[in-house]
PDB file of N, CA and C in Angstrom:
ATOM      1  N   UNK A   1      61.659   4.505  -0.731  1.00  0.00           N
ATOM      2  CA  UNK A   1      62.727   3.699  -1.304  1.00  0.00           C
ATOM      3  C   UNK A   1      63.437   4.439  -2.431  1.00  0.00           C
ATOM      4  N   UNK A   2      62.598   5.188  -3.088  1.00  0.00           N
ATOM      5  CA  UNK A   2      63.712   6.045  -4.174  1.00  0.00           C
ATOM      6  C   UNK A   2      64.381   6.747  -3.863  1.00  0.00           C
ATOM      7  N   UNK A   3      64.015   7.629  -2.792  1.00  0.00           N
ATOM      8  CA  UNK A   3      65.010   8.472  -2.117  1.00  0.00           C
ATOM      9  C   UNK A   3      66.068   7.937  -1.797  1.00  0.00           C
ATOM     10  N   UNK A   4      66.340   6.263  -2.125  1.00  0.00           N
ATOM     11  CA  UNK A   4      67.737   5.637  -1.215  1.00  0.00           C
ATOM     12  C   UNK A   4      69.042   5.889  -2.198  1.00  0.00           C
ATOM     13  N   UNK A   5      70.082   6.445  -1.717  1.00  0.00           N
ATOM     14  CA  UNK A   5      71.249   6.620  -2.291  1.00  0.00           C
ATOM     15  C   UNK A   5      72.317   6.023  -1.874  1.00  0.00           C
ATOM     16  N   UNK A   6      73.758   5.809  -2.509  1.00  0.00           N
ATOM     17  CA  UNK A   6      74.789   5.763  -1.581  1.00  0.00           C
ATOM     18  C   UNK A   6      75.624   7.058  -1.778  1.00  0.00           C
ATOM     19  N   UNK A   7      77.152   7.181  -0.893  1.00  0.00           N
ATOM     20  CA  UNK A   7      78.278   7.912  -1.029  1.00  0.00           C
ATOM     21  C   UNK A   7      78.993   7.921  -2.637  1.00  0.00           C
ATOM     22  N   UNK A   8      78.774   6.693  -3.037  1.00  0.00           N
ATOM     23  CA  UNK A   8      79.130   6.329  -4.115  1.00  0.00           C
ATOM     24  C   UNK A   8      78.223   6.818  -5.343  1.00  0.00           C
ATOM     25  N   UNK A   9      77.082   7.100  -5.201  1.00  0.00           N
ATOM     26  CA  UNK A   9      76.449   7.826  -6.456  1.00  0.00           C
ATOM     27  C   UNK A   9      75.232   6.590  -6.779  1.00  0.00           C
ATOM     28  N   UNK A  10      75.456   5.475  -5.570  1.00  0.00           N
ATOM     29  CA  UNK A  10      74.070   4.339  -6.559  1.00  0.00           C
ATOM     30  C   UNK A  10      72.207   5.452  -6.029  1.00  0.00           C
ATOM     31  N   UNK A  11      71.997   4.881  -6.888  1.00  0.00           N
ATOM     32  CA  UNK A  11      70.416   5.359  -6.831  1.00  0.00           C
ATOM     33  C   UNK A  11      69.570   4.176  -7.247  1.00  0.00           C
ATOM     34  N   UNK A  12      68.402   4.286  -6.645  1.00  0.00           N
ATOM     35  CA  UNK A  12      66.838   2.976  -6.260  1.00  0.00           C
ATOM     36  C   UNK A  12      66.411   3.768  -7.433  1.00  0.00           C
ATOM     37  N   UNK A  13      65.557   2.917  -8.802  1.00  0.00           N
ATOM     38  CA  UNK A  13      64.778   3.722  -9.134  1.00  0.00           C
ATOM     39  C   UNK A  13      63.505   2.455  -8.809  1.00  0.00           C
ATOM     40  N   UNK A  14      62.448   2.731  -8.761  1.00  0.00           N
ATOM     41  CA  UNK A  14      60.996   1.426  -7.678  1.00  0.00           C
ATOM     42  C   UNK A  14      60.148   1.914  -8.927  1.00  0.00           C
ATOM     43  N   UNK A  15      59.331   0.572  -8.948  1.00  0.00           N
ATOM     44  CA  UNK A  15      58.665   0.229  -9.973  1.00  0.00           C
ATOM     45  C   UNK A  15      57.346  -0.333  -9.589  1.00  0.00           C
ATOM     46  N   UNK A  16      56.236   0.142  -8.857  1.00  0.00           N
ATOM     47  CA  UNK A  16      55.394  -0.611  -8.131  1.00  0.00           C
ATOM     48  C   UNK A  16      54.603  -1.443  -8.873  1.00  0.00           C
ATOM     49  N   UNK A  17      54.176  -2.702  -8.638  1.00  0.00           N
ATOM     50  CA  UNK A  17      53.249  -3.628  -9.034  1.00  0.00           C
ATOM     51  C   UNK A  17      52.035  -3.918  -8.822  1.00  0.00           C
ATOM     52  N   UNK A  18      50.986  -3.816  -9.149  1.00  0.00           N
ATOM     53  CA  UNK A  18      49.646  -3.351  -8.964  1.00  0.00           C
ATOM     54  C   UNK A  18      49.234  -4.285  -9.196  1.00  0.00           C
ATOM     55  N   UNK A  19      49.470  -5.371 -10.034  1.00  0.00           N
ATOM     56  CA  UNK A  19      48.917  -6.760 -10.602  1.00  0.00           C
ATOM     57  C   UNK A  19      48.243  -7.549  -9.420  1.00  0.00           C
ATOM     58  N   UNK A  20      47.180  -8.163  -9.365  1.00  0.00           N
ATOM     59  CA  UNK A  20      47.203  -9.420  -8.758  1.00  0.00           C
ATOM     60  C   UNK A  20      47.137 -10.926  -9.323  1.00  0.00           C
ATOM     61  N   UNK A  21      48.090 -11.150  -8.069  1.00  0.00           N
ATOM     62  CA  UNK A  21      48.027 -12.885  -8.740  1.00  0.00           C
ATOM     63  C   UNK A  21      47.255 -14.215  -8.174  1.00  0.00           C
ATOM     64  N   UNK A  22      46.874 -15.051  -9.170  1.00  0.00           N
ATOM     65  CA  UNK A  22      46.540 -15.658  -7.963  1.00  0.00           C
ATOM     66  C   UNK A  22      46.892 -16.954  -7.185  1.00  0.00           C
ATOM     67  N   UNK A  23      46.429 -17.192  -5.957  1.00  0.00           N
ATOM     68  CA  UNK A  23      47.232 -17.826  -4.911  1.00  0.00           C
ATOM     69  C   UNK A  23      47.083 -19.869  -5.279  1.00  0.00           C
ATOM     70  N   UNK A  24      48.321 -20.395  -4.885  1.00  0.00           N
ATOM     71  CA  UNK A  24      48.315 -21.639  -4.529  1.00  0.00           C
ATOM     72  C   UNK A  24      48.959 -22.387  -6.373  1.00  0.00           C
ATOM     73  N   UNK A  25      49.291 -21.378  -7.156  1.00  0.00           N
ATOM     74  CA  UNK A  25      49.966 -21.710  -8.380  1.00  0.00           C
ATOM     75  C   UNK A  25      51.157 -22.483  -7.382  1.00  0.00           C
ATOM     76  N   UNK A  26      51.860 -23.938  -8.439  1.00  0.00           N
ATOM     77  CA  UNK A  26      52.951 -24.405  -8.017  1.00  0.00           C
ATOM     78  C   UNK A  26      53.597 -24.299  -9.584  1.00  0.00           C
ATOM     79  N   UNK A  27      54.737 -23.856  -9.191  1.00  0.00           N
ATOM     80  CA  UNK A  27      55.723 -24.252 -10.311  1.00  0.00           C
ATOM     81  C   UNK A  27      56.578 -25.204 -10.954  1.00  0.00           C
ATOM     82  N   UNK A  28      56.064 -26.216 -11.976  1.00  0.00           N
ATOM     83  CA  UNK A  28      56.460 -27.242 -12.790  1.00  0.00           C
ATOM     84  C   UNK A  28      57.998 -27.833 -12.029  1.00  0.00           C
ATOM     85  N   UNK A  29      58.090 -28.913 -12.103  1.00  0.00           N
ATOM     86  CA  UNK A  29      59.658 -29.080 -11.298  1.00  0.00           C
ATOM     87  C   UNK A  29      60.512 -29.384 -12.131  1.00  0.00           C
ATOM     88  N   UNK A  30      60.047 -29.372 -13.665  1.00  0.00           N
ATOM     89  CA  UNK A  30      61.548 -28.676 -14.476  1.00  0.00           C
ATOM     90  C   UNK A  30      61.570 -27.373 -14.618  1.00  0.00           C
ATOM     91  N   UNK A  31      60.837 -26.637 -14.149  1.00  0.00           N
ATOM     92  CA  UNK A  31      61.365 -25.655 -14.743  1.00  0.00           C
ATOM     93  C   UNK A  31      62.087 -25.055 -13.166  1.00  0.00           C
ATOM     94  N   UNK A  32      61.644 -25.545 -11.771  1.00  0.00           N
ATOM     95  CA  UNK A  32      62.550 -24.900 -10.584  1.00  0.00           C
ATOM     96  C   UNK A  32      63.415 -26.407 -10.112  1.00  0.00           C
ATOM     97  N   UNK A  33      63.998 -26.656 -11.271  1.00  0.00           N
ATOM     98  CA  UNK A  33      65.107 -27.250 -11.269  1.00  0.00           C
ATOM     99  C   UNK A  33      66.359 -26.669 -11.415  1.00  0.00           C
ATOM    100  N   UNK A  34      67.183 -26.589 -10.948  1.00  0.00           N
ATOM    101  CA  UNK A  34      68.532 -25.528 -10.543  1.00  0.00           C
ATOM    102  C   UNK A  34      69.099 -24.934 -12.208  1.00  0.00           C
ATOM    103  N   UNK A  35      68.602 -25.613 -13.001  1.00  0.00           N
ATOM    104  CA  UNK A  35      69.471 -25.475 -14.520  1.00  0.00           C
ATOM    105  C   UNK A  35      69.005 -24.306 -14.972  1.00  0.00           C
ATOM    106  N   UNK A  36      67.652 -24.105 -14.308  1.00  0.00           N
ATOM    107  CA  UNK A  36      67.086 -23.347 -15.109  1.00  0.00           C
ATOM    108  C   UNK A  36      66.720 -21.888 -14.326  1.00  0.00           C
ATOM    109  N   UNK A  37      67.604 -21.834 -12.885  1.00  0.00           N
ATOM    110  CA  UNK A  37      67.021 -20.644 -11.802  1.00  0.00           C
ATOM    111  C   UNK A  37      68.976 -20.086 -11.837  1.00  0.00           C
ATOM    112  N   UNK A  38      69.270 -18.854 -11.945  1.00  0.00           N
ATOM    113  CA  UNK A  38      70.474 -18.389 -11.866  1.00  0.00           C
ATOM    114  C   UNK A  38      69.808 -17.595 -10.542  1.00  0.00           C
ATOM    115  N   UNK A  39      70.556 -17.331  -9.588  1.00  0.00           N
ATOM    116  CA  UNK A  39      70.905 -17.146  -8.292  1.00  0.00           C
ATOM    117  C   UNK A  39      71.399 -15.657  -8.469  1.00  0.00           C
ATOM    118  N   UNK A  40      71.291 -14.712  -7.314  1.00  0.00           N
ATOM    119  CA  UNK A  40      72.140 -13.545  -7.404  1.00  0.00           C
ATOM    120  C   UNK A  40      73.662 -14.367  -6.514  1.00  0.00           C
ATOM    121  N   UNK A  41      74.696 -13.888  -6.986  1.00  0.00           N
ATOM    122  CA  UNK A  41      75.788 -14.388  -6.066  1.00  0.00           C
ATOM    123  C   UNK A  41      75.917 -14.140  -4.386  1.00  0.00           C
ATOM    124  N   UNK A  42      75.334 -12.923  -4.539  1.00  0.00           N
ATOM    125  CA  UNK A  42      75.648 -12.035  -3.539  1.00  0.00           C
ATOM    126  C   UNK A  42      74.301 -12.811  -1.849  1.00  0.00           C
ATOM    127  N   UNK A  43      72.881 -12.849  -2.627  1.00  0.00           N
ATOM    128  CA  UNK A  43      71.697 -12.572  -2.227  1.00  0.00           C
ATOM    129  C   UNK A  43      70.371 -13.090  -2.894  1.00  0.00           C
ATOM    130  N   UNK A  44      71.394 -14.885  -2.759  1.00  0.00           N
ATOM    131  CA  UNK A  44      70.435 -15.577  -3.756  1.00  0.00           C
ATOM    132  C   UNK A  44      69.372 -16.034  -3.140  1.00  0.00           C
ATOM    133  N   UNK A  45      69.124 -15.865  -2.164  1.00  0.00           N
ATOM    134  CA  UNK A  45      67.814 -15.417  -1.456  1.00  0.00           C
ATOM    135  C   UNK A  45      66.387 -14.530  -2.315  1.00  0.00           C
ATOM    136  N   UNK A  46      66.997 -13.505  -2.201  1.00  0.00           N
ATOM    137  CA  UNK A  46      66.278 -12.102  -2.098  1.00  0.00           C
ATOM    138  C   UNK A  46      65.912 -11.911  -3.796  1.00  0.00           C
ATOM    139  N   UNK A  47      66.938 -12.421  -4.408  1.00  0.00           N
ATOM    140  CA  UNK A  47      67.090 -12.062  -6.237  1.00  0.00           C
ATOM    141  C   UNK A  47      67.741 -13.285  -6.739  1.00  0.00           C
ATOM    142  N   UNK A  48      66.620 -13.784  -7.710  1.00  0.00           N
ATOM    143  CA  UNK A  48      66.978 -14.909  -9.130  1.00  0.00           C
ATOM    144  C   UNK A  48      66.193 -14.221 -10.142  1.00  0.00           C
ATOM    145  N   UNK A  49      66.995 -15.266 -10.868  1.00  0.00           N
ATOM    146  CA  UNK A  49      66.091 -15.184 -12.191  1.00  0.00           C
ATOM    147  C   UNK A  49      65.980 -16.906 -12.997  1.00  0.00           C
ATOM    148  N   UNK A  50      64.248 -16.613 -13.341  1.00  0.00           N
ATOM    149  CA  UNK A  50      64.078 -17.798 -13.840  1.00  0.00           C
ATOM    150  C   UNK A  50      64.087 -18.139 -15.474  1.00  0.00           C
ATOM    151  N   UNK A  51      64.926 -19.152 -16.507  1.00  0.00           N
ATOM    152  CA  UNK A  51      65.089 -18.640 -17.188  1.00  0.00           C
ATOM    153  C   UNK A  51      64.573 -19.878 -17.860  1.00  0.00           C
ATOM    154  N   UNK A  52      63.410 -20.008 -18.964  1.00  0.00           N
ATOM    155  CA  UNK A  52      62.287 -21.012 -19.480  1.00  0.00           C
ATOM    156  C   UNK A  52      63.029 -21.698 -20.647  1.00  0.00           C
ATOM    157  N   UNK A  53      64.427 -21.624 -21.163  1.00  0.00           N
ATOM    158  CA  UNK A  53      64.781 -21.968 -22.004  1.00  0.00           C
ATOM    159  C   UNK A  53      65.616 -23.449 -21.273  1.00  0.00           C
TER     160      UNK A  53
END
Protein backbone atom coordinates (compact mmCIF):
# COMPACT_ATOMS: atom_id res chain seq x y z
CA UNK A 1 0.00 0.00 0.00
CA UNK A 2 2.81 2.59 0.35
CA UNK A 3 4.11 2.02 -2.77
CA UNK A 4 0.57 3.50 -4.04
CA UNK A 5 0.97 6.75 -5.97
CA UNK A 6 -0.87 8.87 -8.39
CA UNK A 7 0.11 10.94 -11.83
CA UNK A 8 -0.60 13.74 -9.74
CA UNK A 9 2.13 13.33 -7.04
CA UNK A 10 -0.49 11.82 -4.09
CA UNK A 11 1.40 9.31 -1.95
CA UNK A 12 -0.12 6.42 0.90
CA UNK A 13 1.93 6.86 3.84
CA UNK A 14 0.27 3.21 6.20
CA UNK A 15 0.42 3.14 9.68
CA UNK A 16 -0.14 -0.47 10.90
CA UNK A 17 -2.14 -1.28 14.04
CA UNK A 18 -1.05 -3.96 16.21
CA UNK A 19 -3.52 -3.22 19.07
CA UNK A 20 -6.13 -5.62 19.99
CA UNK A 21 -9.52 -4.89 20.78
CA UNK A 22 -11.97 -6.39 22.29
CA UNK A 23 -15.06 -7.89 20.67
CA UNK A 24 -18.95 -7.21 21.19
CA UNK A 25 -18.23 -3.37 22.69
CA UNK A 26 -21.53 -1.34 21.57
CA UNK A 27 -21.34 2.24 21.23
CA UNK A 28 -23.52 4.60 23.55
CA UNK A 29 -26.43 5.98 21.21
CA UNK A 30 -25.53 9.52 21.93
CA UNK A 31 -22.62 9.44 21.06
CA UNK A 32 -23.48 7.42 17.26
CA UNK A 33 -26.04 9.84 16.97
CA UNK A 34 -25.49 11.76 13.62
CA UNK A 35 -24.44 15.17 15.61
CA UNK A 36 -21.73 13.75 16.72
CA UNK A 37 -20.24 11.33 13.54
CA UNK A 38 -18.96 13.79 10.49
CA UNK A 39 -19.01 11.60 7.37
CA UNK A 40 -16.26 11.74 4.60
CA UNK A 41 -18.31 13.50 1.69
CA UNK A 42 -16.88 11.57 -0.80
CA UNK A 43 -16.84 7.82 1.09
CA UNK A 44 -18.84 8.08 4.08
CA UNK A 45 -18.78 4.59 4.19
CA UNK A 46 -15.17 3.78 4.32
CA UNK A 47 -14.05 7.20 6.51
CA UNK A 48 -15.76 9.23 9.59
CA UNK A 49 -14.87 10.69 12.29
CA UNK A 50 -16.29 10.47 15.69
CA UNK A 51 -16.28 13.53 17.57
CA UNK A 52 -17.10 13.17 21.80
CA UNK A 53 -17.80 16.75 22.23
Amino acid sequence: MEATSTKKGLTVIVRLNLNQYQKGITVDARISSSKYIQYHPKIPKLNYRINPN
